[in-house]
N, C-alpha and C. Protein backbone atom coordinates (compact mmCIF):
# COMPACT_ATOMS: atom_id res chain seq x y z
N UNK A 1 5.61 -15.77 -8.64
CA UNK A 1 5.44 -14.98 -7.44
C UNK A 1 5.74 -13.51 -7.72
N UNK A 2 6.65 -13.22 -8.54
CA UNK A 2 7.24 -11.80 -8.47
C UNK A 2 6.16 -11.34 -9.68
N UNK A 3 5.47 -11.96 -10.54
CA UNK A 3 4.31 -11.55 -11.53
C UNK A 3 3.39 -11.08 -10.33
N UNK A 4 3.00 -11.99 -9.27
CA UNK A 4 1.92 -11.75 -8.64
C UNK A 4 1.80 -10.11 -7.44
N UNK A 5 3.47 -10.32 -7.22
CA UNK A 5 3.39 -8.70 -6.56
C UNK A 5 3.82 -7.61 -7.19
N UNK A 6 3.84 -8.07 -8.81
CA UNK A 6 4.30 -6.89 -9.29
C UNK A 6 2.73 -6.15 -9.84
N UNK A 7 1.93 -6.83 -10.18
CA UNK A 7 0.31 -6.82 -10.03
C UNK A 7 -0.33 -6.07 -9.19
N UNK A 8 0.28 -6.82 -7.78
CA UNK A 8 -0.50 -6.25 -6.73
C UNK A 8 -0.11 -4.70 -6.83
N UNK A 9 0.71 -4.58 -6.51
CA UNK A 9 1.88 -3.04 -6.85
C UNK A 9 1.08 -2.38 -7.93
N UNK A 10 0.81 -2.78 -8.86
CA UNK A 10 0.32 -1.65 -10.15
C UNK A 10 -1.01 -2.03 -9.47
N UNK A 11 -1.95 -2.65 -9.24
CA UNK A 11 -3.21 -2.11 -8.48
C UNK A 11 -3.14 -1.37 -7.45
N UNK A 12 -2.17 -1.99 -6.31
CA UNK A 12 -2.28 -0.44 -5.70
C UNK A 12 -1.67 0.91 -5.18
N UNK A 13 -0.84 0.92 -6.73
CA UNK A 13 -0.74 1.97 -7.47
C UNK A 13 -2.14 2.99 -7.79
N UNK A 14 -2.94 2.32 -9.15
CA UNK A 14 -3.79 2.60 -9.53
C UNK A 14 -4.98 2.41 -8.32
N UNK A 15 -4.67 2.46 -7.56
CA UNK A 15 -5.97 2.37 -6.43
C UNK A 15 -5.82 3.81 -5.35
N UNK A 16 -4.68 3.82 -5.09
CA UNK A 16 -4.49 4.88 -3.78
C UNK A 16 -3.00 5.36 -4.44
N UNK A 17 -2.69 6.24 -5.23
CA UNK A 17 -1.58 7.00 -5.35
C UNK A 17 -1.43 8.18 -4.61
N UNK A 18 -2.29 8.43 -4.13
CA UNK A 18 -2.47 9.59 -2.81
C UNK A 18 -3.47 9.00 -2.02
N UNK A 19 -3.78 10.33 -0.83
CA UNK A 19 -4.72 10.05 -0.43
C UNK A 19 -5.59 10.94 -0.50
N UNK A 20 -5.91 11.66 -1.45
CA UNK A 20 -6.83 12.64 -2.56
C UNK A 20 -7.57 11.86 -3.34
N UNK A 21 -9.07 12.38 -3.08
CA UNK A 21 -9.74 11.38 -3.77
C UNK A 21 -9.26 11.93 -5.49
N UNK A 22 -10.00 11.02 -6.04
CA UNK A 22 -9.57 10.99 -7.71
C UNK A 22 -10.50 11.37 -8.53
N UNK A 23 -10.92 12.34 -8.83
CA UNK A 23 -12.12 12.56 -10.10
C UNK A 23 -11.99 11.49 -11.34
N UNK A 24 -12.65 10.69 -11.18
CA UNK A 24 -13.39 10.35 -12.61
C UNK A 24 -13.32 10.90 -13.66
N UNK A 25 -12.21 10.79 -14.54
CA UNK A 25 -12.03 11.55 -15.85
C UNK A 25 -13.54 11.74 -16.36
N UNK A 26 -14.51 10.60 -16.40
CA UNK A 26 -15.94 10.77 -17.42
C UNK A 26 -17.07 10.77 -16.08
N UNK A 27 -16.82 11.34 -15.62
CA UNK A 27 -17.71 11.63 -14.85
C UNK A 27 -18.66 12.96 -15.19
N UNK A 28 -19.90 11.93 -14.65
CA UNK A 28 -21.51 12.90 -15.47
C UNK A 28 -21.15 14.13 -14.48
N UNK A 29 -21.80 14.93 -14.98
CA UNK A 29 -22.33 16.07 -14.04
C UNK A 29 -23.25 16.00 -12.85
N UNK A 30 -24.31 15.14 -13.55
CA UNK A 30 -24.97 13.99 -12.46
C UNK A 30 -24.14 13.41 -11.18
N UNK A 31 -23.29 12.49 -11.40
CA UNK A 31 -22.26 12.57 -10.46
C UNK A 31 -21.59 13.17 -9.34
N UNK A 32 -21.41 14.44 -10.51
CA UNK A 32 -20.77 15.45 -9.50
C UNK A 32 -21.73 16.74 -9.05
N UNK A 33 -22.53 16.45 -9.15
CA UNK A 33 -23.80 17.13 -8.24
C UNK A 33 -24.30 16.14 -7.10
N UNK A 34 -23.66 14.76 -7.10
CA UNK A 34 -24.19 14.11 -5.69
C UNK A 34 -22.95 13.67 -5.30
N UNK A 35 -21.84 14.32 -5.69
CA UNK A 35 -20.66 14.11 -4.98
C UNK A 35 -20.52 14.84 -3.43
N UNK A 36 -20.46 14.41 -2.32
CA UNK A 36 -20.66 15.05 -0.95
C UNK A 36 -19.46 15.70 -0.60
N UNK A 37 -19.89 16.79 0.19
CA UNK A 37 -18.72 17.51 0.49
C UNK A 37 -17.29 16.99 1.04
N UNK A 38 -17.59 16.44 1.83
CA UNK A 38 -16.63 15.33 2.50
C UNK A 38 -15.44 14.53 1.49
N UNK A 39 -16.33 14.12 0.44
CA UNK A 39 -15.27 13.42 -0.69
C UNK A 39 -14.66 14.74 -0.80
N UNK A 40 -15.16 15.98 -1.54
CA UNK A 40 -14.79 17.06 -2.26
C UNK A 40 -13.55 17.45 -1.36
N UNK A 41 -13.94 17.73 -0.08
CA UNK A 41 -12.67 18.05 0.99
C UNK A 41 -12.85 17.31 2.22
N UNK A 42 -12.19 16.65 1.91
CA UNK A 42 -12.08 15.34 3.12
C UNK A 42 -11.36 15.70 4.06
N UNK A 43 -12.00 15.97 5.62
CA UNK A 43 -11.61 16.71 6.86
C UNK A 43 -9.92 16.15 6.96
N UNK A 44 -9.14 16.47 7.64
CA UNK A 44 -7.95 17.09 7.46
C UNK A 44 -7.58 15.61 8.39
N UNK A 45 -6.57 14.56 8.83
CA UNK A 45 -6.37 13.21 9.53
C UNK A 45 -5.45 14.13 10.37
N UNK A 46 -5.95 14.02 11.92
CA UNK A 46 -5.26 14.19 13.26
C UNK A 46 -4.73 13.59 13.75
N UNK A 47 -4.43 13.70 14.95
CA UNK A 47 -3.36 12.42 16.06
C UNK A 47 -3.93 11.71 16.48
N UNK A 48 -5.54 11.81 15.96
CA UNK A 48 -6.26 10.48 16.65
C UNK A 48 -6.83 9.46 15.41
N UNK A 49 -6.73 10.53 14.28
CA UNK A 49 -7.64 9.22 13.23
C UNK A 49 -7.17 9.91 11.74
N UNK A 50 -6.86 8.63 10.88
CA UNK A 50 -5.85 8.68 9.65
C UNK A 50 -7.41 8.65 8.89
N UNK A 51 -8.03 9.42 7.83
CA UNK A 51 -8.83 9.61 6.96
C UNK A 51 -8.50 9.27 5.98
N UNK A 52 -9.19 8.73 4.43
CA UNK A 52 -9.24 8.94 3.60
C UNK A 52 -10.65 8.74 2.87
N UNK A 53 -11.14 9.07 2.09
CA UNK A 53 -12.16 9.15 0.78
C UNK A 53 -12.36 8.46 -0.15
N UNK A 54 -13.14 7.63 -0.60
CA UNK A 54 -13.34 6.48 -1.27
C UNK A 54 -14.20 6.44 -2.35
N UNK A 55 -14.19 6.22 -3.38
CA UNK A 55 -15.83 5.75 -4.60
C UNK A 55 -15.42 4.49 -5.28
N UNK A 56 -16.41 3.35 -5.26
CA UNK A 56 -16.64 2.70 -6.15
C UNK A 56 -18.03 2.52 -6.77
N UNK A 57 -18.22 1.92 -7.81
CA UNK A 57 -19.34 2.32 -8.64
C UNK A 57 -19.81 0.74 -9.31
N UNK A 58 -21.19 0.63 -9.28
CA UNK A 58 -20.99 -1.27 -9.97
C UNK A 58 -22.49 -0.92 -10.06
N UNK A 59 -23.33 -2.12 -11.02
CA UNK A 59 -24.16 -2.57 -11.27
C UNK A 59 -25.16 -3.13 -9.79
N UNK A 60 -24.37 -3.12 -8.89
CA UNK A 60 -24.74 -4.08 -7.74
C UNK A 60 -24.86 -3.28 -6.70
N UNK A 61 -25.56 -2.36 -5.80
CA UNK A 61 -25.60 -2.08 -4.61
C UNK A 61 -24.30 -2.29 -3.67
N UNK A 62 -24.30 -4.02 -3.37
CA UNK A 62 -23.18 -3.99 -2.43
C UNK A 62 -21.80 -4.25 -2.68
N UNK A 63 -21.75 -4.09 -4.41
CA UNK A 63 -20.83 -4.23 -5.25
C UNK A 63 -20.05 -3.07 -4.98
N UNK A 64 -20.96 -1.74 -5.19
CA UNK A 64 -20.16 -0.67 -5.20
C UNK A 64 -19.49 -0.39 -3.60
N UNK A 65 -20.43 -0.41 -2.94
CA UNK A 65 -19.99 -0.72 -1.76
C UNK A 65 -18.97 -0.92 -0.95
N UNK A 66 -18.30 -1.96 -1.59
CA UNK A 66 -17.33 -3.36 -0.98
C UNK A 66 -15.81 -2.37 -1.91
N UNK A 67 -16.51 -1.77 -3.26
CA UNK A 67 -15.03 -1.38 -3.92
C UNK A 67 -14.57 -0.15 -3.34
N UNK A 68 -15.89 0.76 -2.96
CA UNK A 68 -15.56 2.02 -2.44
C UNK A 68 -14.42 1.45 -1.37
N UNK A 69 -15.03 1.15 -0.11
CA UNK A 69 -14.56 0.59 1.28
C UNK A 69 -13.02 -0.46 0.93
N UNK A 70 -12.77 -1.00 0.26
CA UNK A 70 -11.40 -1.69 -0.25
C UNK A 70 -11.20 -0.72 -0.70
N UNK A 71 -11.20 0.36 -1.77
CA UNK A 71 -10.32 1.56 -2.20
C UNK A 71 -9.73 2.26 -1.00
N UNK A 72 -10.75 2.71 -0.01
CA UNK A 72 -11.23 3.48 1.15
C UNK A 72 -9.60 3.15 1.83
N UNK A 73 -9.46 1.72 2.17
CA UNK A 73 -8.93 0.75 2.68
C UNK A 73 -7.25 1.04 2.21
N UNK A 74 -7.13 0.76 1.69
CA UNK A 74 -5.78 0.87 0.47
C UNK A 74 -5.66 2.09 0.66
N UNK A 75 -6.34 3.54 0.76
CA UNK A 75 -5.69 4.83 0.77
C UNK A 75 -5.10 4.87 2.23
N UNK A 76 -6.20 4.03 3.35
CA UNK A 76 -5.54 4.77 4.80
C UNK A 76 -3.93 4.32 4.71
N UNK A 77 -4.33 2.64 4.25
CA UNK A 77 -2.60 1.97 4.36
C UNK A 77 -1.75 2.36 3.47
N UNK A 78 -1.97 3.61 2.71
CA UNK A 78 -1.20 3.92 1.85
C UNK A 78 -0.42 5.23 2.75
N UNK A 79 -0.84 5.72 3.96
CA UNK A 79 -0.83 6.53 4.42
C UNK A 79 0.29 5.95 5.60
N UNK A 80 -0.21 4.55 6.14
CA UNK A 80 0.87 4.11 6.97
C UNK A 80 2.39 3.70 6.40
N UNK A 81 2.07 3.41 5.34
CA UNK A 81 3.59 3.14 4.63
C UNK A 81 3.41 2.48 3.18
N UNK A 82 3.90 2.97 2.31
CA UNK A 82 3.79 2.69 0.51
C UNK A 82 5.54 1.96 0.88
N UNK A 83 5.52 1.23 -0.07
CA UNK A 83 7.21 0.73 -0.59
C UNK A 83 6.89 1.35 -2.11
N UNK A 84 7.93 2.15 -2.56
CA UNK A 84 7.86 2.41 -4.33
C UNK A 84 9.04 1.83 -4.97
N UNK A 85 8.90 1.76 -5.72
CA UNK A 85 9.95 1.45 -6.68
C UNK A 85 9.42 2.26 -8.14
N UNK A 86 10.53 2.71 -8.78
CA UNK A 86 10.47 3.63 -9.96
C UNK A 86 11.48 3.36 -10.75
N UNK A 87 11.47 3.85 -12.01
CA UNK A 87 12.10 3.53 -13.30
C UNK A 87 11.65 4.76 -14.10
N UNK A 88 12.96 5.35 -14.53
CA UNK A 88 12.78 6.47 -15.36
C UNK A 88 14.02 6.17 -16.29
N UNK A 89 13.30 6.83 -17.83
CA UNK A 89 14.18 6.66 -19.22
C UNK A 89 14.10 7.52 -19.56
N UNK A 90 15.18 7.87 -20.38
CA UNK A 90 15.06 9.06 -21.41
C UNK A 90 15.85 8.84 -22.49
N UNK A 91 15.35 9.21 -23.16
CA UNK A 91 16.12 9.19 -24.99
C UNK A 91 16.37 10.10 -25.79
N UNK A 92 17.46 10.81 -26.20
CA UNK A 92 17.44 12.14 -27.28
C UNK A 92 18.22 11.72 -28.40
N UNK A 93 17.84 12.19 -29.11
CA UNK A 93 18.12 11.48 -30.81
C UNK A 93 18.52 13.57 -31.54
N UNK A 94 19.53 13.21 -32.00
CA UNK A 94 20.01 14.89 -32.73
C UNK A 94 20.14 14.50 -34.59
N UNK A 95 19.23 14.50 -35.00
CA UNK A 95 19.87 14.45 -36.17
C UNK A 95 19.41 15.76 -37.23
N UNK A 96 20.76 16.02 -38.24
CA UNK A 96 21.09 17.43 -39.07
C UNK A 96 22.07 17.93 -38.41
N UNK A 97 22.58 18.72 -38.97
CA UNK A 97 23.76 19.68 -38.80
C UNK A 97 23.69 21.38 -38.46
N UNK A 98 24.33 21.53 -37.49
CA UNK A 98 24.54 23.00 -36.89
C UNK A 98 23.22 23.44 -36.72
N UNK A 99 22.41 24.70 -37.81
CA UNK A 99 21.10 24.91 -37.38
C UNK A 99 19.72 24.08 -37.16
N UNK A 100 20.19 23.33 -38.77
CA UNK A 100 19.38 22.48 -39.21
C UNK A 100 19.27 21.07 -38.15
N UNK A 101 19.97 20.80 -37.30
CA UNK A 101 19.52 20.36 -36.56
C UNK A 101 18.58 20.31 -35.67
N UNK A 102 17.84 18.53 -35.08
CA UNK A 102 16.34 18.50 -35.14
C UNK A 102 16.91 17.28 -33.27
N UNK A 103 16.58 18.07 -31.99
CA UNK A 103 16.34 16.75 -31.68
C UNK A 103 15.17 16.22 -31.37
N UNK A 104 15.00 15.19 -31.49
CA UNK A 104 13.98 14.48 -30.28
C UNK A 104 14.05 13.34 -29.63
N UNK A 105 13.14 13.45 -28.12
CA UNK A 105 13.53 13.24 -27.00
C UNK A 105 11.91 12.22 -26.91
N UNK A 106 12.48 11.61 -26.18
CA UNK A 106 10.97 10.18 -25.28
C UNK A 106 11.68 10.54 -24.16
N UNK A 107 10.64 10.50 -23.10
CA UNK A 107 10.53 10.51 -21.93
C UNK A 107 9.50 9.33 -21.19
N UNK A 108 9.96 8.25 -20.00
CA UNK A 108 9.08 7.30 -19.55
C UNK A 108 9.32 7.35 -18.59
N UNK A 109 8.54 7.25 -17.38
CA UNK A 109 8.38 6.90 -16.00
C UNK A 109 7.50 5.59 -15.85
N UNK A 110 8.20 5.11 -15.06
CA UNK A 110 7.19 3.94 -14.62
C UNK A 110 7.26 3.84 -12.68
N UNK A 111 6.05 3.79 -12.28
CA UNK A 111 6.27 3.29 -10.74
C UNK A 111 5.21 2.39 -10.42
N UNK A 112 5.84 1.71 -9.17
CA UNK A 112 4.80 0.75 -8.79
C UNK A 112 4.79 0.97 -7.24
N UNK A 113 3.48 0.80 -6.50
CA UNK A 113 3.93 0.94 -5.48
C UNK A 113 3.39 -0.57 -4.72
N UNK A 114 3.79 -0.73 -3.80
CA UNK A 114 2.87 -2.08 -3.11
C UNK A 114 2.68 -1.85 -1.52
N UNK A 115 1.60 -1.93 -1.18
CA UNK A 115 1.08 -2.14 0.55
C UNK A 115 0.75 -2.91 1.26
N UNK A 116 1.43 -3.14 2.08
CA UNK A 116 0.72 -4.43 2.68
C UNK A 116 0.68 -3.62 4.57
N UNK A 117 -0.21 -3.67 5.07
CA UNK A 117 -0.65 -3.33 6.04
C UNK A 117 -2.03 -3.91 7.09
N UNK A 118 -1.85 -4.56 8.37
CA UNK A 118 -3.05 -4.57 9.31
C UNK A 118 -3.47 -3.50 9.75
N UNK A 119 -4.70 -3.34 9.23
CA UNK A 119 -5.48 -2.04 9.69
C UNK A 119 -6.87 -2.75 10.42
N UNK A 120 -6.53 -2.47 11.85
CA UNK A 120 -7.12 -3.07 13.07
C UNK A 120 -7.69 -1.29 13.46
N UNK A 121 -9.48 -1.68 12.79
CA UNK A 121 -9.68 -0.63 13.59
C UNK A 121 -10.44 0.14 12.52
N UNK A 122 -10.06 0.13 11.50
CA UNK A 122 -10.90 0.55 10.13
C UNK A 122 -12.34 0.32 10.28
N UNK A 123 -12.73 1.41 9.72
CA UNK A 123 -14.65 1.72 9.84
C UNK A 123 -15.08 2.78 8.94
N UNK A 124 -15.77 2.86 8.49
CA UNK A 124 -16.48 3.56 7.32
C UNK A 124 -17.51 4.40 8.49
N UNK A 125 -16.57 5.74 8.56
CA UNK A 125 -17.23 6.91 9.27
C UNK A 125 -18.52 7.39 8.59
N UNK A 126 -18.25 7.79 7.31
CA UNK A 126 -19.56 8.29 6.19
C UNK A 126 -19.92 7.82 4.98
N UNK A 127 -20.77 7.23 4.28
CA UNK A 127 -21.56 6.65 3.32
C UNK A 127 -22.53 7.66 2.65
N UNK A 128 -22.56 7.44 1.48
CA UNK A 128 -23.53 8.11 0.51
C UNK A 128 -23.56 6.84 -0.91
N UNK A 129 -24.80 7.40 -1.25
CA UNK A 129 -25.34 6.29 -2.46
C UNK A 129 -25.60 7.33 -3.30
N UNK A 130 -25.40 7.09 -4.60
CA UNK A 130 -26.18 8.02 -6.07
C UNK A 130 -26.40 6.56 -6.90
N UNK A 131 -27.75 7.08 -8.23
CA UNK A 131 -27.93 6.13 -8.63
C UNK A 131 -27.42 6.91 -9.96
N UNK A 132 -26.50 6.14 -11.08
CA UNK A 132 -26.77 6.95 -12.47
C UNK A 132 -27.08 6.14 -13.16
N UNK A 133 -26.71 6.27 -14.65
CA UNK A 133 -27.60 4.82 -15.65
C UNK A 133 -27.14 3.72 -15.06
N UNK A 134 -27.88 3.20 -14.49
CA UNK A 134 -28.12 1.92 -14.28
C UNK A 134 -26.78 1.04 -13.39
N UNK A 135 -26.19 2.20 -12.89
CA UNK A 135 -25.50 1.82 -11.68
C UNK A 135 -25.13 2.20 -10.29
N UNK A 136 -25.20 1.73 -9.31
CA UNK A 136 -24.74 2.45 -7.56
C UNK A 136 -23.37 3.16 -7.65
N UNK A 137 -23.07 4.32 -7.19
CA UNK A 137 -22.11 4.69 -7.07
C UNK A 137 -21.81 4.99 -5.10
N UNK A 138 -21.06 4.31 -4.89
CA UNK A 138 -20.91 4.81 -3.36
C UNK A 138 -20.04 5.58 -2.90
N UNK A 139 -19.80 6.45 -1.80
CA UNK A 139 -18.97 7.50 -1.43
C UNK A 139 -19.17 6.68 -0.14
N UNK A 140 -17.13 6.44 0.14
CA UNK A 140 -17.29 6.51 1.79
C UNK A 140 -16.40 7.17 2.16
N UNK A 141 -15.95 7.85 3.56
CA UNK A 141 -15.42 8.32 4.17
C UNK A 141 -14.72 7.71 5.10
N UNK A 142 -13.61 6.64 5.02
CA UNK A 142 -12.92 5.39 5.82
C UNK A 142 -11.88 6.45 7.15
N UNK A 143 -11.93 5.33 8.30
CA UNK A 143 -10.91 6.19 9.17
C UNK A 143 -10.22 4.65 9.92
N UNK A 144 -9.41 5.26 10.33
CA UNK A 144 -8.47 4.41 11.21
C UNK A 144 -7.90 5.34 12.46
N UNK A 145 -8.52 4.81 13.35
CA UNK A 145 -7.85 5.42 14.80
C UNK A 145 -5.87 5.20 15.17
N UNK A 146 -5.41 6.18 14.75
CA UNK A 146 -4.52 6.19 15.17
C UNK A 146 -3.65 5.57 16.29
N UNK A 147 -4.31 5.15 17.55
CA UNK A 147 -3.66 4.23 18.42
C UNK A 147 -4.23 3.27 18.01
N UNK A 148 -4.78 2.85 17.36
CA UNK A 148 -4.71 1.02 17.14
C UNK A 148 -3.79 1.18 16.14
N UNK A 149 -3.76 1.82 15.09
CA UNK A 149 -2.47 1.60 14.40
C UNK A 149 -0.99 1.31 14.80
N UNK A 150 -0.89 2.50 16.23
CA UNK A 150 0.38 2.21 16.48
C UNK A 150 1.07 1.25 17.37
N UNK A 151 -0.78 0.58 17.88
CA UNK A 151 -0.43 -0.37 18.78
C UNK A 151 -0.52 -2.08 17.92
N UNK A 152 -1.06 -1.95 17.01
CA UNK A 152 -0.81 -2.71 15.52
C UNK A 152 0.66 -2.61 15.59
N UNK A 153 1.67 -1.88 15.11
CA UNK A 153 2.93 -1.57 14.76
C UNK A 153 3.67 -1.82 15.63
N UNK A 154 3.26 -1.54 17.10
CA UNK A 154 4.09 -2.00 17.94
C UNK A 154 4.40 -3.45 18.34
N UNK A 155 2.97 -4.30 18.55
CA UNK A 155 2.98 -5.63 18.19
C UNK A 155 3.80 -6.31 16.98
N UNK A 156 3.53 -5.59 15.84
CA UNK A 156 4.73 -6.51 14.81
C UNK A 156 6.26 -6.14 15.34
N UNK A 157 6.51 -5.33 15.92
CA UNK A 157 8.12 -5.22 16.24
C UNK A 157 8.27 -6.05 17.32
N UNK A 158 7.29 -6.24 18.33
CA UNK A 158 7.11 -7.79 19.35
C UNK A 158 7.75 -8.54 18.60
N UNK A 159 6.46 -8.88 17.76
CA UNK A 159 6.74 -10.34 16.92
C UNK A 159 8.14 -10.59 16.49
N UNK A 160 8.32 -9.46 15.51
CA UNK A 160 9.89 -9.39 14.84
C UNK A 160 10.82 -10.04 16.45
N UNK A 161 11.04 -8.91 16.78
CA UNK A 161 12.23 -8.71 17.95
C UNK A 161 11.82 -10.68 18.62
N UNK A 162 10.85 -10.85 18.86
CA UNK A 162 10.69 -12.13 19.24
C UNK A 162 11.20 -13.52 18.40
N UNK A 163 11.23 -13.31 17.17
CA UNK A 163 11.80 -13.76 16.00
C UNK A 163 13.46 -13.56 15.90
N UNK A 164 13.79 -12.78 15.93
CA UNK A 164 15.38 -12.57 15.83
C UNK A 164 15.72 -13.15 17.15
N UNK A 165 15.13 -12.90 18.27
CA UNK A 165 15.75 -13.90 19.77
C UNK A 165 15.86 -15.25 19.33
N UNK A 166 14.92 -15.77 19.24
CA UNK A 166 14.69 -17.25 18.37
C UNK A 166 15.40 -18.00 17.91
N UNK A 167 15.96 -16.65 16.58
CA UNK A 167 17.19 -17.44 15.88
C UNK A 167 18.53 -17.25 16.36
N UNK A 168 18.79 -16.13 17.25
CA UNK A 168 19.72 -16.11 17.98
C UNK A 168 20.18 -17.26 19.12
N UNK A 169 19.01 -17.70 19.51
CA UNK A 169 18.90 -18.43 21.00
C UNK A 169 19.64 -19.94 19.68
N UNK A 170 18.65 -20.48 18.56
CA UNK A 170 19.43 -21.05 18.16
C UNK A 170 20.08 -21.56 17.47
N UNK A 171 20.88 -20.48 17.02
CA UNK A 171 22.29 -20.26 16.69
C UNK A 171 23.15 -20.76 17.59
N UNK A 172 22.91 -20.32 18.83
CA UNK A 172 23.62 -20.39 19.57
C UNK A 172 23.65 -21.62 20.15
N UNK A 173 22.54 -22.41 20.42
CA UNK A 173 22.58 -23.71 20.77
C UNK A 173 22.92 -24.51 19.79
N UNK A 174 23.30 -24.00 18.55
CA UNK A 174 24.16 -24.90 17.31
C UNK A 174 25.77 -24.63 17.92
N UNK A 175 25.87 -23.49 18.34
CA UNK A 175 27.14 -23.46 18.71
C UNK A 175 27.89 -24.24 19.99
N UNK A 176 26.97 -24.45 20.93
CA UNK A 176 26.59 -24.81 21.99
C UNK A 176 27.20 -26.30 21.95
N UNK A 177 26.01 -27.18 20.93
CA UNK A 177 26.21 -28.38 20.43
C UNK A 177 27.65 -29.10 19.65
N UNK A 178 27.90 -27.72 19.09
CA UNK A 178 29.10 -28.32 18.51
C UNK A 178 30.30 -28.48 18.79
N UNK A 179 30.41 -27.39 19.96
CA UNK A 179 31.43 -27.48 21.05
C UNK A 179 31.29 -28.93 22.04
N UNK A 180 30.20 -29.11 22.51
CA UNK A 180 29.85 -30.33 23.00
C UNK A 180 30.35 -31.26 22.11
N UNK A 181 30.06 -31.30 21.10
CA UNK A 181 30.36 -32.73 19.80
C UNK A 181 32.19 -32.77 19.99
N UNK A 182 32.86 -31.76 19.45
CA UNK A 182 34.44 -31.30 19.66
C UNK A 182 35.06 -31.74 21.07
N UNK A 183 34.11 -31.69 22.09
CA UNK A 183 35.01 -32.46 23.25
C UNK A 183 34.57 -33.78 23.71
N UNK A 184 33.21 -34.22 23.43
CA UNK A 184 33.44 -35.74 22.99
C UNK A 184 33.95 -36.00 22.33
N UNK A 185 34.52 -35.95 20.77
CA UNK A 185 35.61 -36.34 20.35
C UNK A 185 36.91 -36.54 20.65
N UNK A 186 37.51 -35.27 21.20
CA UNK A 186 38.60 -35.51 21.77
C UNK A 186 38.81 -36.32 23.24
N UNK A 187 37.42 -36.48 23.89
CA UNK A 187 37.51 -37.14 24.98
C UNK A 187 37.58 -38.48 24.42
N UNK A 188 37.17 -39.40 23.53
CA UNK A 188 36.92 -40.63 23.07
C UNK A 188 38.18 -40.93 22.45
N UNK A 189 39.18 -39.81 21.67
CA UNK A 189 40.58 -39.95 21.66
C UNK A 189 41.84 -39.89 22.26
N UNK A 190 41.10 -39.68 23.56
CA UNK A 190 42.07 -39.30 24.83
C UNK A 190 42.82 -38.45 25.15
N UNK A 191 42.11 -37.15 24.81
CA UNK A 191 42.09 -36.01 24.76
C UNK A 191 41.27 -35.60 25.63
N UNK A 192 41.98 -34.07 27.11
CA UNK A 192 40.96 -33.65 27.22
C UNK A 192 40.53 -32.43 26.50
């Protein structure tokens, strides 16, 4: 289990580490001549709707499609709340004497992040298609309306808060019971 969300975490990591779209280290020029403005500067997310910018790219039409819109996806909820966890090392090594001394140093970061979020309300505002060798590349423009989000959010604290009554209510009817059990006993020993 902890393999499986430590996975999920480094995908979506590597999926939505912001919510800036990501240039394509090898990206053609081709590419980025049908890259749309919108990806390039993706309108600014207000009090009514959380934005982000999306590309996936596949052999398949609705391949690319489906990855853009799941990337798309993963940036808004990256926006409602990331959990991170990080790990940083460092190492310095000095060896020689007085001048002649030499150090060196490693440096490592590692982070992972993981999301898990209902996004009630998500829709692919803008779409674009390019074709390059021999694959679809799609551009979308994903949004999430801000009050369904927060009325999303408000419902899970329902749920929660409805959940902790629950176990409170019984708890308490364990306590309830056992007091009951304690004076039948002593009533059956002639005790009141």
């Amino acid at each position: 289990m902890k393999k499986l969300i430590l996975a999920a975490g480094l995908f979506a990591l590597s999926a939505c580490a912001s919510q800036r779209p990501k240039m394509d280290q090898q990206a053609s020029p081709e590419t980025l001549r049908n890259m749309p403005g919108w990806y390039k500067k993706p309108p600014k997310s207000d009090d009514r709707w959380i934005i982000a910018p999306a590309t996936g790219e596949s052999r398949d039409l609705q391949v690319a499609l489906n990855k853009a819109e799941l990337e798309g996806r993963t940036a808004l909820a990256s926006q409602l709340e990331v959990k991170l966890g990080g790990l940083q090392r460092r190492f310095v090594e000095e060896t020689g004497l007085g001048a002649d001394a030499t150090a060196l140093g490693e440096y490592e970061q590692t982070a992972k992040a993981v999301i898990s979020q209902v996004l009630i309300g998500s829709h692919t505002r803008e779409q674009q298609f390019s074709m390059g060798a021999g694959t679809y590349r799609a551009w979308v423009l994903m949004e999430l309306p801000v009050g369904e989000a927060s009325k999303a959010l408000l419902e899970r604290l329902k749920q929660q808060e409805a959940i902790v009554t629950r176990i409170r209510a019984s708890e308490a009817f364990k306590e309830l019971n056992a007091e009951v059990e304690k004076y039948e006993k002593r009533k059956d020993a002639g005790r009141p």
